[in-house]
C-alpha atoms as a PDB file:
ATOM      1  CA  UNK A   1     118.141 137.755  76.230  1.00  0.00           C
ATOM      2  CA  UNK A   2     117.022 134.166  75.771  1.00  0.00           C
ATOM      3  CA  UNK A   3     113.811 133.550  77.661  1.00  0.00           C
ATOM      4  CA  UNK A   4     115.357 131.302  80.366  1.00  0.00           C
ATOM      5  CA  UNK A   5     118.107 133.482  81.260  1.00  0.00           C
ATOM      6  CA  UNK A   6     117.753 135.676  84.147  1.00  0.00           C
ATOM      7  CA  UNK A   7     120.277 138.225  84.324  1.00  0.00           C
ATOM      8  CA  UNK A   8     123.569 139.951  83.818  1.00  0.00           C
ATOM      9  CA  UNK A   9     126.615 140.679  85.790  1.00  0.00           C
ATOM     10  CA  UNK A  10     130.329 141.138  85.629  1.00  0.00           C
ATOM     11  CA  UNK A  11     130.418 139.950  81.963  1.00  0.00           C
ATOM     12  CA  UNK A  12     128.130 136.588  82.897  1.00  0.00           C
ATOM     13  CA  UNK A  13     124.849 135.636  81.404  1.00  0.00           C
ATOM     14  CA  UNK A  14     123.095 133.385  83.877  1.00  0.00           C
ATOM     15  CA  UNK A  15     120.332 131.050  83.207  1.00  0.00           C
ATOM     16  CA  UNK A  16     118.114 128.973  84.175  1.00  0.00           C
ATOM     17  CA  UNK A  17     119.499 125.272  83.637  1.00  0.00           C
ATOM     18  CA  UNK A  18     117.670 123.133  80.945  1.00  0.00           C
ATOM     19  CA  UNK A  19     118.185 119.403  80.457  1.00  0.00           C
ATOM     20  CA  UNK A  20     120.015 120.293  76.667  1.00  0.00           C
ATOM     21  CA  UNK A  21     122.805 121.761  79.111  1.00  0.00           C
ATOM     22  CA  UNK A  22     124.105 118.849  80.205  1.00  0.00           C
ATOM     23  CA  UNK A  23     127.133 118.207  78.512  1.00  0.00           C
ATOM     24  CA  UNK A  24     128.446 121.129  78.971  1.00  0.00           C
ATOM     25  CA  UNK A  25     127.763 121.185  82.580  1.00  0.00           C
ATOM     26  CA  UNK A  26     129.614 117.841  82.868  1.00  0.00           C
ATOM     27  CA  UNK A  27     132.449 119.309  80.988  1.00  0.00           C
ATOM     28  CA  UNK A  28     133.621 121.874  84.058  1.00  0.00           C
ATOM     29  CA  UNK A  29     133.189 118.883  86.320  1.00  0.00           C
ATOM     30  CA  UNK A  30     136.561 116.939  85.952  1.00  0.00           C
ATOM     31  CA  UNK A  31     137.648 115.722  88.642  1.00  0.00           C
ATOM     32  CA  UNK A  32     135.098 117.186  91.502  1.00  0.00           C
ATOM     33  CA  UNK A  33     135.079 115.029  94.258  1.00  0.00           C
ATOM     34  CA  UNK A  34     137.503 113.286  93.417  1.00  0.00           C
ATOM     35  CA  UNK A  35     135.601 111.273  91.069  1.00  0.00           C
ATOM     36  CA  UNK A  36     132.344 110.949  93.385  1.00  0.00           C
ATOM     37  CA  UNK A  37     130.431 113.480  91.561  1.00  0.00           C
ATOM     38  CA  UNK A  38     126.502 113.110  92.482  1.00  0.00           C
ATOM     39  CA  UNK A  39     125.644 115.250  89.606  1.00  0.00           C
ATOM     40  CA  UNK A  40     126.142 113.358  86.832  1.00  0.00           C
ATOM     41  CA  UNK A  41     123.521 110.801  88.236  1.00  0.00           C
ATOM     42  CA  UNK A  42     121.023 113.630  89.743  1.00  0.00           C
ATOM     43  CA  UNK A  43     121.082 116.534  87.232  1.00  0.00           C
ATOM     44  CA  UNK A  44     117.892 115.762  84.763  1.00  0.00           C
ATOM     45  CA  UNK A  45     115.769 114.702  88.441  1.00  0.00           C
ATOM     46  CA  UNK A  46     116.871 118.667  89.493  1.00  0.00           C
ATOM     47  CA  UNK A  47     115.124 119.956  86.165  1.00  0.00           C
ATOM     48  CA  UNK A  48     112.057 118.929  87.640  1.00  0.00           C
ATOM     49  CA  UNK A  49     112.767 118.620  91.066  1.00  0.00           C
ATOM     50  CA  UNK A  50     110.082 120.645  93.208  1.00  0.00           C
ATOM     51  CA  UNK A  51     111.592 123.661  95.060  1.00  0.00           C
ATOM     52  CA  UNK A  52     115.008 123.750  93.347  1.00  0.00           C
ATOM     53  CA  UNK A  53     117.108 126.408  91.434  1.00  0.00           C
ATOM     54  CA  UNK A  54     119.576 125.555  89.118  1.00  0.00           C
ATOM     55  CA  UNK A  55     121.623 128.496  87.664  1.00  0.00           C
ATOM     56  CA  UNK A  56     124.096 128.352  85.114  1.00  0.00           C
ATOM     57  CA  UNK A  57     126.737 131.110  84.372  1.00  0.00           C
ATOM     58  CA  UNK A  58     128.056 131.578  80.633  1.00  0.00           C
ATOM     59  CA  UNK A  59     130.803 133.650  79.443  1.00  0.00           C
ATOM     60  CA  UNK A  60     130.925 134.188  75.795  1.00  0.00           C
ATOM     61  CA  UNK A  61     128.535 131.211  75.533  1.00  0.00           C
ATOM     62  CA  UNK A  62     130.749 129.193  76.936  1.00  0.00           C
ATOM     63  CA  UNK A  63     129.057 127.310  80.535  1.00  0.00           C
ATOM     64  CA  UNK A  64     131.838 128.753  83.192  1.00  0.00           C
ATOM     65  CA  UNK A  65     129.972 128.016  86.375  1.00  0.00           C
ATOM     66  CA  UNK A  66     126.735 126.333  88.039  1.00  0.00           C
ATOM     67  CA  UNK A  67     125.228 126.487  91.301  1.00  0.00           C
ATOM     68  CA  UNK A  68     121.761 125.042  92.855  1.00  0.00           C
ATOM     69  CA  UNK A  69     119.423 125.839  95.503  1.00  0.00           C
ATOM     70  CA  UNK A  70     117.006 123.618  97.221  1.00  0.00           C
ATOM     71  CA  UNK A  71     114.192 125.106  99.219  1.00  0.00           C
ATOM     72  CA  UNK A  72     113.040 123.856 102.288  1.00  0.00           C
ATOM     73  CA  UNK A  73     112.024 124.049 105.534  1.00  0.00           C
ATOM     74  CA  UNK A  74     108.288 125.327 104.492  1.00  0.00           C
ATOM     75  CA  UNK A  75     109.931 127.896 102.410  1.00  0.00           C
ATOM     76  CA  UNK A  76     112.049 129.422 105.106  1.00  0.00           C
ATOM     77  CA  UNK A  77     115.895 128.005 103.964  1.00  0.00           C
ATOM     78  CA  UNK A  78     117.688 127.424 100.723  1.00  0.00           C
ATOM     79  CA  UNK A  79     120.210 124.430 100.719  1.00  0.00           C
ATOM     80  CA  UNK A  80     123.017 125.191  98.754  1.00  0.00           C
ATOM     81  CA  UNK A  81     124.793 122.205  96.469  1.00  0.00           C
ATOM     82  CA  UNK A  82     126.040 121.779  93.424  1.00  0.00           C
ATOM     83  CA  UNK A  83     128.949 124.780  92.868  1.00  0.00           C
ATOM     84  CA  UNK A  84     131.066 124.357  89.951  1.00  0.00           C
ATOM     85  CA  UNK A  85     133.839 126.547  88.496  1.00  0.00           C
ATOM     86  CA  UNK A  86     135.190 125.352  84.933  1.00  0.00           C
ATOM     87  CA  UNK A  87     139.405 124.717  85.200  1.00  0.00           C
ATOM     88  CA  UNK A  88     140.323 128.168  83.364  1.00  0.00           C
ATOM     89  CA  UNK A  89     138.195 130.129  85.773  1.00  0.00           C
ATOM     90  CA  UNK A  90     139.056 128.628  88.668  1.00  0.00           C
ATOM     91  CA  UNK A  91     140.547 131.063  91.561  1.00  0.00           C
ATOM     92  CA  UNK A  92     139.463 134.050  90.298  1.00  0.00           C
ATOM     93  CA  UNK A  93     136.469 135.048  91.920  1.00  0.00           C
ATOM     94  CA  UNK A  94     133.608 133.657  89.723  1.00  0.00           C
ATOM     95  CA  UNK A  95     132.294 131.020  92.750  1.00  0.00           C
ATOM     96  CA  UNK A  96     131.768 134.077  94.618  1.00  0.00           C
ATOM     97  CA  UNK A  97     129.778 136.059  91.419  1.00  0.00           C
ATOM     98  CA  UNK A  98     127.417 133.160  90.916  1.00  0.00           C
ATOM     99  CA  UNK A  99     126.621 132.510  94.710  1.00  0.00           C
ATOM    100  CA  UNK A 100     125.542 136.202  95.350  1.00  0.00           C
ATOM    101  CA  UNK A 101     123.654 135.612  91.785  1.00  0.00           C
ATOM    102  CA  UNK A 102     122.244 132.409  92.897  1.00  0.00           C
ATOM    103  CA  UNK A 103     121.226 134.252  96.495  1.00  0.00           C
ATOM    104  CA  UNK A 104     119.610 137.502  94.715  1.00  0.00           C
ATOM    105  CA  UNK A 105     117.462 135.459  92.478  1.00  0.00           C
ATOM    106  CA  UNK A 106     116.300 133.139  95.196  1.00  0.00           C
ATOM    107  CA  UNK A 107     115.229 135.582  97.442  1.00  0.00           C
ATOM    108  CA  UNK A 108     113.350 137.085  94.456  1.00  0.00           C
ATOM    109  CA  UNK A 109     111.387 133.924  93.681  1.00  0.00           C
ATOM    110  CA  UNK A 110     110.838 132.596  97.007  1.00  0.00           C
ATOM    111  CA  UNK A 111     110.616 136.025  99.477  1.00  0.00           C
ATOM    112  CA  UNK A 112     110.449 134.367 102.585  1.00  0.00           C
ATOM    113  CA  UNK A 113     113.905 132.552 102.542  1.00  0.00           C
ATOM    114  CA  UNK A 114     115.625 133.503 105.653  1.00  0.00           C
ATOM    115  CA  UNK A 115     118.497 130.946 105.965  1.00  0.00           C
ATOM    116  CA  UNK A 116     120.743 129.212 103.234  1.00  0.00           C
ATOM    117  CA  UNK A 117     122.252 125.876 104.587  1.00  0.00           C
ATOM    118  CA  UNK A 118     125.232 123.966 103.295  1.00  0.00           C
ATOM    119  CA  UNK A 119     127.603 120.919 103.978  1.00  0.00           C
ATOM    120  CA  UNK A 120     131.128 121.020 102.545  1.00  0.00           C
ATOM    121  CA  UNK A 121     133.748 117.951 102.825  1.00  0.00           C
ATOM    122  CA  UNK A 122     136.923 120.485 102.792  1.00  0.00           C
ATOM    123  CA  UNK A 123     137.925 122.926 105.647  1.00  0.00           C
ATOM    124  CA  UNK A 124     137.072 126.489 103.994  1.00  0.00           C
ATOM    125  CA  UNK A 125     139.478 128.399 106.419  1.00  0.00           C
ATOM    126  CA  UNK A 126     139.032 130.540 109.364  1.00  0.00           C
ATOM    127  CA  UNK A 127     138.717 133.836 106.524  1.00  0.00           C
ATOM    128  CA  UNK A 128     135.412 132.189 104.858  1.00  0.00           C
ATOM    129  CA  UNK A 129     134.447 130.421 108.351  1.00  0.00           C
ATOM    130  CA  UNK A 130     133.439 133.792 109.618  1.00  0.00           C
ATOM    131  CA  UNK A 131     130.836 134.401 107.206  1.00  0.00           C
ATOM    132  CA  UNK A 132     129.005 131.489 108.369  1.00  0.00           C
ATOM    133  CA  UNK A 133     127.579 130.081 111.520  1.00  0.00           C
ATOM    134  CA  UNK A 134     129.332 126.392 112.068  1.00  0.00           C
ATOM    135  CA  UNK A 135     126.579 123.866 112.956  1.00  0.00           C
ATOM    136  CA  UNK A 136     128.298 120.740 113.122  1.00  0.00           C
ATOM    137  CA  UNK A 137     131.050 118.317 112.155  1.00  0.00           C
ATOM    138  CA  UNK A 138     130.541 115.337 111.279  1.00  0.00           C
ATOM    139  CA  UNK A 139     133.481 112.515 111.062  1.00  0.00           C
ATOM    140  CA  UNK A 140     133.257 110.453 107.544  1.00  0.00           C
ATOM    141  CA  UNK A 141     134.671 106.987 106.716  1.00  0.00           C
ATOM    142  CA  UNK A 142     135.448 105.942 103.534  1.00  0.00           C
ATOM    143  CA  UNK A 143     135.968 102.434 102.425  1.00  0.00           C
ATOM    144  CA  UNK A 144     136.715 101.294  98.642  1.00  0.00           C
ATOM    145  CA  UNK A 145     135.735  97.553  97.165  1.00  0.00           C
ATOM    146  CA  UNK A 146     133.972  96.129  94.494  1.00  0.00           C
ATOM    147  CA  UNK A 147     131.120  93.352  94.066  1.00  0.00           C
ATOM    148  CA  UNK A 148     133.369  90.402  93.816  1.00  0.00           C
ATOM    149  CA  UNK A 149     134.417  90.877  98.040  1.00  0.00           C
ATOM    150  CA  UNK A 150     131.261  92.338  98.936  1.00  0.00           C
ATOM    151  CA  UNK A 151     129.533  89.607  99.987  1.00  0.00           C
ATOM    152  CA  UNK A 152     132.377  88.098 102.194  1.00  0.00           C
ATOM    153  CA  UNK A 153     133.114  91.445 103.559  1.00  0.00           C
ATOM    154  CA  UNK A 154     129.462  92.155 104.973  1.00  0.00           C
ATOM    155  CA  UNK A 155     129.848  88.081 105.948  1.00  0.00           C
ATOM    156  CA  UNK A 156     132.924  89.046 108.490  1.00  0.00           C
ATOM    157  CA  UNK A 157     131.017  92.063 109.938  1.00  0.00           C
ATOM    158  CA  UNK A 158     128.450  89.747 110.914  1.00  0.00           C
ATOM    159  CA  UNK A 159     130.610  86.690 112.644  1.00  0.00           C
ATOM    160  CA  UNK A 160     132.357  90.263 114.477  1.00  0.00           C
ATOM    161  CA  UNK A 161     128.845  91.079 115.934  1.00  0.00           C
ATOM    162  CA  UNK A 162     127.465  87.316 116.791  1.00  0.00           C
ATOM    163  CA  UNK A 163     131.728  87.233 118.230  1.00  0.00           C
ATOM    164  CA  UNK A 164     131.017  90.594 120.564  1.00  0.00           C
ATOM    165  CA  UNK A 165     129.579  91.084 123.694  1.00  0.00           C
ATOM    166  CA  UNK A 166     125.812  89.707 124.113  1.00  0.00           C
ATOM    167  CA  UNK A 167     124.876  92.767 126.155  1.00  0.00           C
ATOM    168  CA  UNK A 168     126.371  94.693 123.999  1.00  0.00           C
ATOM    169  CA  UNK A 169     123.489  93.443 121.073  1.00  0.00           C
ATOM    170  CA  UNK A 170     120.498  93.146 123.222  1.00  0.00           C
ATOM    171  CA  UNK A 171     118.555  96.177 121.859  1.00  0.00           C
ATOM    172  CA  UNK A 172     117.124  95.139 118.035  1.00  0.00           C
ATOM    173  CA  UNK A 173     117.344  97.212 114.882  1.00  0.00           C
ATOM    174  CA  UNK A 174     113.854  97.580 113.390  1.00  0.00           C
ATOM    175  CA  UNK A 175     113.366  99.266 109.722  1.00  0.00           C
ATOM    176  CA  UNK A 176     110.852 102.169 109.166  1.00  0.00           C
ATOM    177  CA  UNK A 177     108.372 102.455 106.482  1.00  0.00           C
ATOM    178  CA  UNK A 178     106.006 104.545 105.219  1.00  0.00           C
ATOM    179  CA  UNK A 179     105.302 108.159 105.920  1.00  0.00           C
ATOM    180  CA  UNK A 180     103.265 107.613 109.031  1.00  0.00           C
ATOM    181  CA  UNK A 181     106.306 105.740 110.790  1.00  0.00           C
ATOM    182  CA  UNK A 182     108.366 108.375 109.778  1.00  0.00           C
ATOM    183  CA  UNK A 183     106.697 110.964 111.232  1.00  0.00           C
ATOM    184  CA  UNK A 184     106.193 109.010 114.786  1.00  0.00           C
ATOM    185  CA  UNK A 185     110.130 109.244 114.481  1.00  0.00           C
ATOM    186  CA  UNK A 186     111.293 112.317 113.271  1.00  0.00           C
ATOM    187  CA  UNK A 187     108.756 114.342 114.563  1.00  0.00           C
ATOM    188  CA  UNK A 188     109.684 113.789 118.157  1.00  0.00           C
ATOM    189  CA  UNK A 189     110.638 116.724 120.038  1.00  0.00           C
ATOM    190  CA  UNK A 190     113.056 114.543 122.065  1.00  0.00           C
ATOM    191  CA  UNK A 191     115.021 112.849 118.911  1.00  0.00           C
ATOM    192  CA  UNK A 192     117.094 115.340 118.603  1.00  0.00           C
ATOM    193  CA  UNK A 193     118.671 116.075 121.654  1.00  0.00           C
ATOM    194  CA  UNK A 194     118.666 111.744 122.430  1.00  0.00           C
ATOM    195  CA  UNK A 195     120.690 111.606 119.242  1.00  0.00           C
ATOM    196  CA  UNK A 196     122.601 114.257 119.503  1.00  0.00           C
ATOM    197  CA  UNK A 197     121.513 115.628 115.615  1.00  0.00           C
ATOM    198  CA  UNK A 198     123.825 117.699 113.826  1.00  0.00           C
ATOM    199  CA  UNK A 199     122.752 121.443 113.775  1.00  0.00           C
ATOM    200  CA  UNK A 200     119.080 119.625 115.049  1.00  0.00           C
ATOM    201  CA  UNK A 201     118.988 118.397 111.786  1.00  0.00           C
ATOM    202  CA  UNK A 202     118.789 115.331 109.557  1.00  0.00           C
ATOM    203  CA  UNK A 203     121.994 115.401 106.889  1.00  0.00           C
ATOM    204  CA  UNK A 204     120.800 113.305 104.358  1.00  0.00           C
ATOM    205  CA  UNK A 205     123.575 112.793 101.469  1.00  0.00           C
ATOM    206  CA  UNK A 206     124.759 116.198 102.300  1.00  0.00           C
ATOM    207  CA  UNK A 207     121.219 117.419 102.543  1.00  0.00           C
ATOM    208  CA  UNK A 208     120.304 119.326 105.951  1.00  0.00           C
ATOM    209  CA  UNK A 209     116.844 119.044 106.567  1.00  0.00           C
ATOM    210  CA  UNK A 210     115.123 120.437 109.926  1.00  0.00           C
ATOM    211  CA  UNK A 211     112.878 117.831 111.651  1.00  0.00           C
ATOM    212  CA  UNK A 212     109.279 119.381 110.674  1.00  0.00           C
ATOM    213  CA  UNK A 213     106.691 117.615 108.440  1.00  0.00           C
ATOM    214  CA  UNK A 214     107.164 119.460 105.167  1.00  0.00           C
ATOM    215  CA  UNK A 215     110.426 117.844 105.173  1.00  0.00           C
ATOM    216  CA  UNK A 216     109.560 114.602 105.869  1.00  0.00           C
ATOM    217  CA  UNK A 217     107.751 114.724 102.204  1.00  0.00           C
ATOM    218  CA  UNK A 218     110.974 115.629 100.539  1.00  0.00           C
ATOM    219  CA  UNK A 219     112.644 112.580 102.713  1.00  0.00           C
ATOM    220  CA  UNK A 220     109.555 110.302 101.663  1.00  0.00           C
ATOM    221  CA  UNK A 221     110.442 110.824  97.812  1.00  0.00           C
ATOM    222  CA  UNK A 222     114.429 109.763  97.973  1.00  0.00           C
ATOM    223  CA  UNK A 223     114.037 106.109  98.425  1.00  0.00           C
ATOM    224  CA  UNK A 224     115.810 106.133 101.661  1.00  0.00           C
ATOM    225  CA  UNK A 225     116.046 102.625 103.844  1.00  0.00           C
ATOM    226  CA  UNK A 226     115.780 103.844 107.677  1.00  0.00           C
ATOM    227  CA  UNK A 227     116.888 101.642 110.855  1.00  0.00           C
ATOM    228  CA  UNK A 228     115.958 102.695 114.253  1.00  0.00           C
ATOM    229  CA  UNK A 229     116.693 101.195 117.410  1.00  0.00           C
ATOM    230  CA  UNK A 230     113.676  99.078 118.136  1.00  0.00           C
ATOM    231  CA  UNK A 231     114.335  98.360 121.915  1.00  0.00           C
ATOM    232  CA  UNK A 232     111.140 100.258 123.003  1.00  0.00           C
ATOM    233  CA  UNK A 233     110.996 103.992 124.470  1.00  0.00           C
ATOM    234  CA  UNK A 234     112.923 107.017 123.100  1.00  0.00           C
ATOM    235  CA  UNK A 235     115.697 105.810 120.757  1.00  0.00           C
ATOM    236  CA  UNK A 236     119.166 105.288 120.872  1.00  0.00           C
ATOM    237  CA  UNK A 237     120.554 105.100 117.303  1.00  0.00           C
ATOM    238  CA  UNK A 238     118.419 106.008 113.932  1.00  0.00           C
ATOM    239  CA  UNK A 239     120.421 105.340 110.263  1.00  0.00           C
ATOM    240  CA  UNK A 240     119.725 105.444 106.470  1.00  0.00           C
ATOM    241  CA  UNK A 241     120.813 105.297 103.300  1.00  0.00           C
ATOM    242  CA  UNK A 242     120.470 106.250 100.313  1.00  0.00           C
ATOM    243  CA  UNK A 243     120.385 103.824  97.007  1.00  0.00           C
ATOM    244  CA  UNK A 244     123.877 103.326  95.724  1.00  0.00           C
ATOM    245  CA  UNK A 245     124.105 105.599  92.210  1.00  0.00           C
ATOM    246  CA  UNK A 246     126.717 106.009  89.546  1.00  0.00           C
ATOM    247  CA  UNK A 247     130.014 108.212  89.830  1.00  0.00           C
ATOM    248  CA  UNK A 248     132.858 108.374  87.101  1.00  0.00           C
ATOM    249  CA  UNK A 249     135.319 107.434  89.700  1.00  0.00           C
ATOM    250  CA  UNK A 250     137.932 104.960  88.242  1.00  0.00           C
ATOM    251  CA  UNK A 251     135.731 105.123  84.855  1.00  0.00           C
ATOM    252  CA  UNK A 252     132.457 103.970  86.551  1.00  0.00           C
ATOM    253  CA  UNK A 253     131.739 103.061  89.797  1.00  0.00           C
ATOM    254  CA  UNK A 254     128.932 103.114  92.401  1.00  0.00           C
ATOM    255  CA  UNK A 255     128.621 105.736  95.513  1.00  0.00           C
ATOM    256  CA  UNK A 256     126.757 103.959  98.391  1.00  0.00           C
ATOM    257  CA  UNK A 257     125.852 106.818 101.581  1.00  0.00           C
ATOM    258  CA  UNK A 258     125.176 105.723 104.900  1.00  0.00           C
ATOM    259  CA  UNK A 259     124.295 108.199 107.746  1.00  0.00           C
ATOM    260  CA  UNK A 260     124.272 107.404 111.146  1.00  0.00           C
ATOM    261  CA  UNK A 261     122.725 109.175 114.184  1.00  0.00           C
ATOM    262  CA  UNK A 262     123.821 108.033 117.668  1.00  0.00           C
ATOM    263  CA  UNK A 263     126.618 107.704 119.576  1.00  0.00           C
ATOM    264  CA  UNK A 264     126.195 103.872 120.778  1.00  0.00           C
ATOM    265  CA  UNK A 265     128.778 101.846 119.143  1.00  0.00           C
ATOM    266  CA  UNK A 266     127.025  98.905 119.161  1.00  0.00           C
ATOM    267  CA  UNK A 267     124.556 100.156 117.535  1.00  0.00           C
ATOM    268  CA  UNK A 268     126.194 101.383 115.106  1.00  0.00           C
ATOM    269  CA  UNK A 269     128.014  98.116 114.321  1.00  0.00           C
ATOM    270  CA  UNK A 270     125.105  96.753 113.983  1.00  0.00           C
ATOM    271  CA  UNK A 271     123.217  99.279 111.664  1.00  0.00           C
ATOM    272  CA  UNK A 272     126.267  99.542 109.618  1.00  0.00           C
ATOM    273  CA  UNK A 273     126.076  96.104 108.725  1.00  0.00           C
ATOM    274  CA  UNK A 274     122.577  96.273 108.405  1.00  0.00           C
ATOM    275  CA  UNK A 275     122.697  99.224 105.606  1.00  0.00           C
ATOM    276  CA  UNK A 276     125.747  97.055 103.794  1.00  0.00           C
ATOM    277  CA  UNK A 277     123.515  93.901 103.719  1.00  0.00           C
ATOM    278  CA  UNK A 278     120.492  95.295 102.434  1.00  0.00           C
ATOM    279  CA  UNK A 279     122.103  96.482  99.190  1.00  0.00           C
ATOM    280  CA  UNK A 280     124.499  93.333  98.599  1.00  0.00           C
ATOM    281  CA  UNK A 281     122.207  92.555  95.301  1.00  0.00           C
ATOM    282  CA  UNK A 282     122.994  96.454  94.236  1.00  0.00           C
ATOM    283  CA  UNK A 283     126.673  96.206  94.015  1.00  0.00           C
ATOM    284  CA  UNK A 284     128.279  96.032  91.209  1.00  0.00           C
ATOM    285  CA  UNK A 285     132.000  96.481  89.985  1.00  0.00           C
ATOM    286  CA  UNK A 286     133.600  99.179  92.422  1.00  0.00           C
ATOM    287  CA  UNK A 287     131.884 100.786  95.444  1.00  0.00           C
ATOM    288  CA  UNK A 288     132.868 103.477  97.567  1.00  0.00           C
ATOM    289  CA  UNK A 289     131.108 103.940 100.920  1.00  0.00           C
ATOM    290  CA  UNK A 290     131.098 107.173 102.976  1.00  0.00           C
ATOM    291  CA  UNK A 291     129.611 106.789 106.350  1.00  0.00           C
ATOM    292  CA  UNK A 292     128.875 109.505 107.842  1.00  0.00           C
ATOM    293  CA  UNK A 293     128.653 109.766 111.734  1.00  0.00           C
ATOM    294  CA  UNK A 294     129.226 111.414 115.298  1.00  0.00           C
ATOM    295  CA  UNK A 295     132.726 112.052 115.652  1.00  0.00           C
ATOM    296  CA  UNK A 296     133.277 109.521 118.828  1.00  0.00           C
ATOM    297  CA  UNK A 297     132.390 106.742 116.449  1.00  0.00           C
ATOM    298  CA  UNK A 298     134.711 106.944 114.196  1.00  0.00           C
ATOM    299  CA  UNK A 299     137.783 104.567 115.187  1.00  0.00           C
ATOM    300  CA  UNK A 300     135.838 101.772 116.495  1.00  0.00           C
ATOM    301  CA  UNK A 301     134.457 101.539 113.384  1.00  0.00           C
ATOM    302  CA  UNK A 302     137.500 101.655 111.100  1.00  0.00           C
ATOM    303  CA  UNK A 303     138.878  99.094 113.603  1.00  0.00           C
ATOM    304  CA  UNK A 304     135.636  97.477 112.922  1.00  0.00           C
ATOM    305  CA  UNK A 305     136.128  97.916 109.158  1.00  0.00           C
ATOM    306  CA  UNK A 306     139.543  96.432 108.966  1.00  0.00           C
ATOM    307  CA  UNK A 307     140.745  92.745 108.121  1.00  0.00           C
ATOM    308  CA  UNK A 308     139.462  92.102 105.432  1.00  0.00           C
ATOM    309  CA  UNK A 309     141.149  92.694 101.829  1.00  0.00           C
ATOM    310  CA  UNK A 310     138.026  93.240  99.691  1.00  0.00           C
ATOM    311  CA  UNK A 311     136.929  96.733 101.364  1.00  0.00           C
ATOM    312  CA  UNK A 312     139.288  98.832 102.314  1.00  0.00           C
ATOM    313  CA  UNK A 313     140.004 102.010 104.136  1.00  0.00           C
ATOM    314  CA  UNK A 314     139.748 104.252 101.221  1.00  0.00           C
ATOM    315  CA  UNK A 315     140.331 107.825 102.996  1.00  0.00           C
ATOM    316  CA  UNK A 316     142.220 109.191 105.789  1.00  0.00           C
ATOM    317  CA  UNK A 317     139.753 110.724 108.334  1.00  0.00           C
ATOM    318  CA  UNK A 318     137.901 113.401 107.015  1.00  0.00           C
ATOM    319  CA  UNK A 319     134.614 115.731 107.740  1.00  0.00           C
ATOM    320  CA  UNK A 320     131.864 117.036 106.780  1.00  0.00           C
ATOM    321  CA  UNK A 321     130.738 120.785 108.043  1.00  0.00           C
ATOM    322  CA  UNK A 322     127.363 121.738 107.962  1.00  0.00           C
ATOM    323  CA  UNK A 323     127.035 125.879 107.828  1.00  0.00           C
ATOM    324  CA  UNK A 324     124.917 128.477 108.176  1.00  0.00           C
ATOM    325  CA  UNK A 325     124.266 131.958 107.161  1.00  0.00           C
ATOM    326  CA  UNK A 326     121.210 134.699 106.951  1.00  0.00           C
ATOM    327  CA  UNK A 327     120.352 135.251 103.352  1.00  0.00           C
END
């Protein structure tokens, strides 16, 4: 057995991924997501990536399956991402083989994982729902574009605020920086409950992440742009995103993921076209946005969204679960 594989089962070799593995890993992943594959654009930063597991499954040296697992939480949970079947292997089984792989070797190389975490964008069923603990739902908007509107889109969300209620936009959005300012935020036993967190968690881009410092490190290294409602006290609304990165959708495009906390609309008007704004420079060719937010949000901002022909409504109404289960 090659030195970076790691076991044996049910006529598998698994391994530990390598960067040379690439193009075979992006040769089972036609098509997932519908085009807005992450991994394409994140899978030589997981090589190296502090904490994480990337496993590979080959079947007569051919790459039939891959799964990751990021740990976190001080050591205590393992988020899940990543799962790929190749097209001839699909819906027999072989997700299922690699996960309990995948959990075995975990628990092997880190002991003291407890909890695996995951977020999914598809409703399992009530069969697999049982094996987990359902956290939270989250309701996602989807808009499509490209550069050429962008700019005149994010223009007409701003005459819709300056248009709105002044009340409604008395309390300012202020940006957070640095790890110190981060902490003052997230580390706030009250944030959660104010916000109404998913699961008591931050989700970012499908990662859930408990509020405790360790974590904080792990949000300090993704580049993320935070808003926060700035109006003094405990606050109302917090947002991020995450820097727009390549997909294959349509033969190239850009993913752009904004995740909103809160459950004032104004607020999250206002952060929304906040995120948008910030990255108009970014853009480039076709975008898709996914917002991701508290349920009771949702149709004031597609209402919000519409009227304008450059971004569009991209997806009927979808969410994401976040689930959990003892390992």
């Amino acid at each position: 057995m090659n030195s970076h594989c790691v076991g044996e089962s049910d006529g598998l070799t698994f391994c530990l991924a390598r960067p040379e593995d690439y193009d075979d890993v992006m040769a089972i992943s036609q098509d997932i997501y519908g085009g807005c594959d992450y991994l394409p654009h994140r899978y030589y930063s997981w090589m190296t990536e502090q904490g994480r597991v990337v496993i590979i499954a080959r079947r007569d040296r051919k790459l039939v399956a891959l799964e990751s697992g990021l740990v976190v939480d001080g050591g205590e949970t393992v988020i899940v991402e990543g799962l790929r079947v190749c097209p001839s292997e699909r819906g027999c089984g072989l997700a299922g083989v690699i996960q309990t792989f995948v959990d075995g070797y975990i628990k092997k190389i880190y002991p003291n994982v407890k909890t695996k975490r995951l977020t999914r964008g598809d409703n399992p069923g009530p069969e697999k729902l049982r094996k987990f603990t359902l956290l939270a739902r989250r309701a996602v908007l989807s808009l499509l574009g490209n550069s050429e509107g962008f700019d005149s889109f994010v223009s007409g969300l701003k005459v819709k605020l300056l248009a709105s209620d002044v009340s409604n936009n008395s309390r300012p959005l202020v940006s957070v920086k640095g790890l110190d300012a981060l902490k003052a935020l997230l580390l706030d036993s009250d944030l959660s409950s104010t916000l109404q967190l998913p699961g008591d968690a931050i989700i970012q881009d499908w990662q859930p992440l408990k509020l405790i410092e360790s974590n904080l490190h792990i949000l300090a290294r993704r580049n993320l742009t935070w808003f926060v409602d700035g109006s003094g006290g405990k606050p109302l609304f917090m947002s991020l995103h995450t820097p727009p990165y390549p997909v294959p959708f349509n033969g190239g495009s850009l993913r752009f993921n904004i995740d909103l906390y809160g459950t004032d609309i104004s607020l999250a008007k206002k952060a929304l076209t906040a995120h948008l704004d910030s990255v108009k420079s970014e853009i480039q060719g076709i975008v898709v946005v996914h917002i991701y937010m508290h349920q009771t949000l949702w149709e004031d901002l597609k209402q919000f969204c519409e009227g304008h022909d450059t971004l569009k409504q991209f997806l009927d109404y979808w969410e994401q679960l976040f689930l959990e289960r003892d390992l």
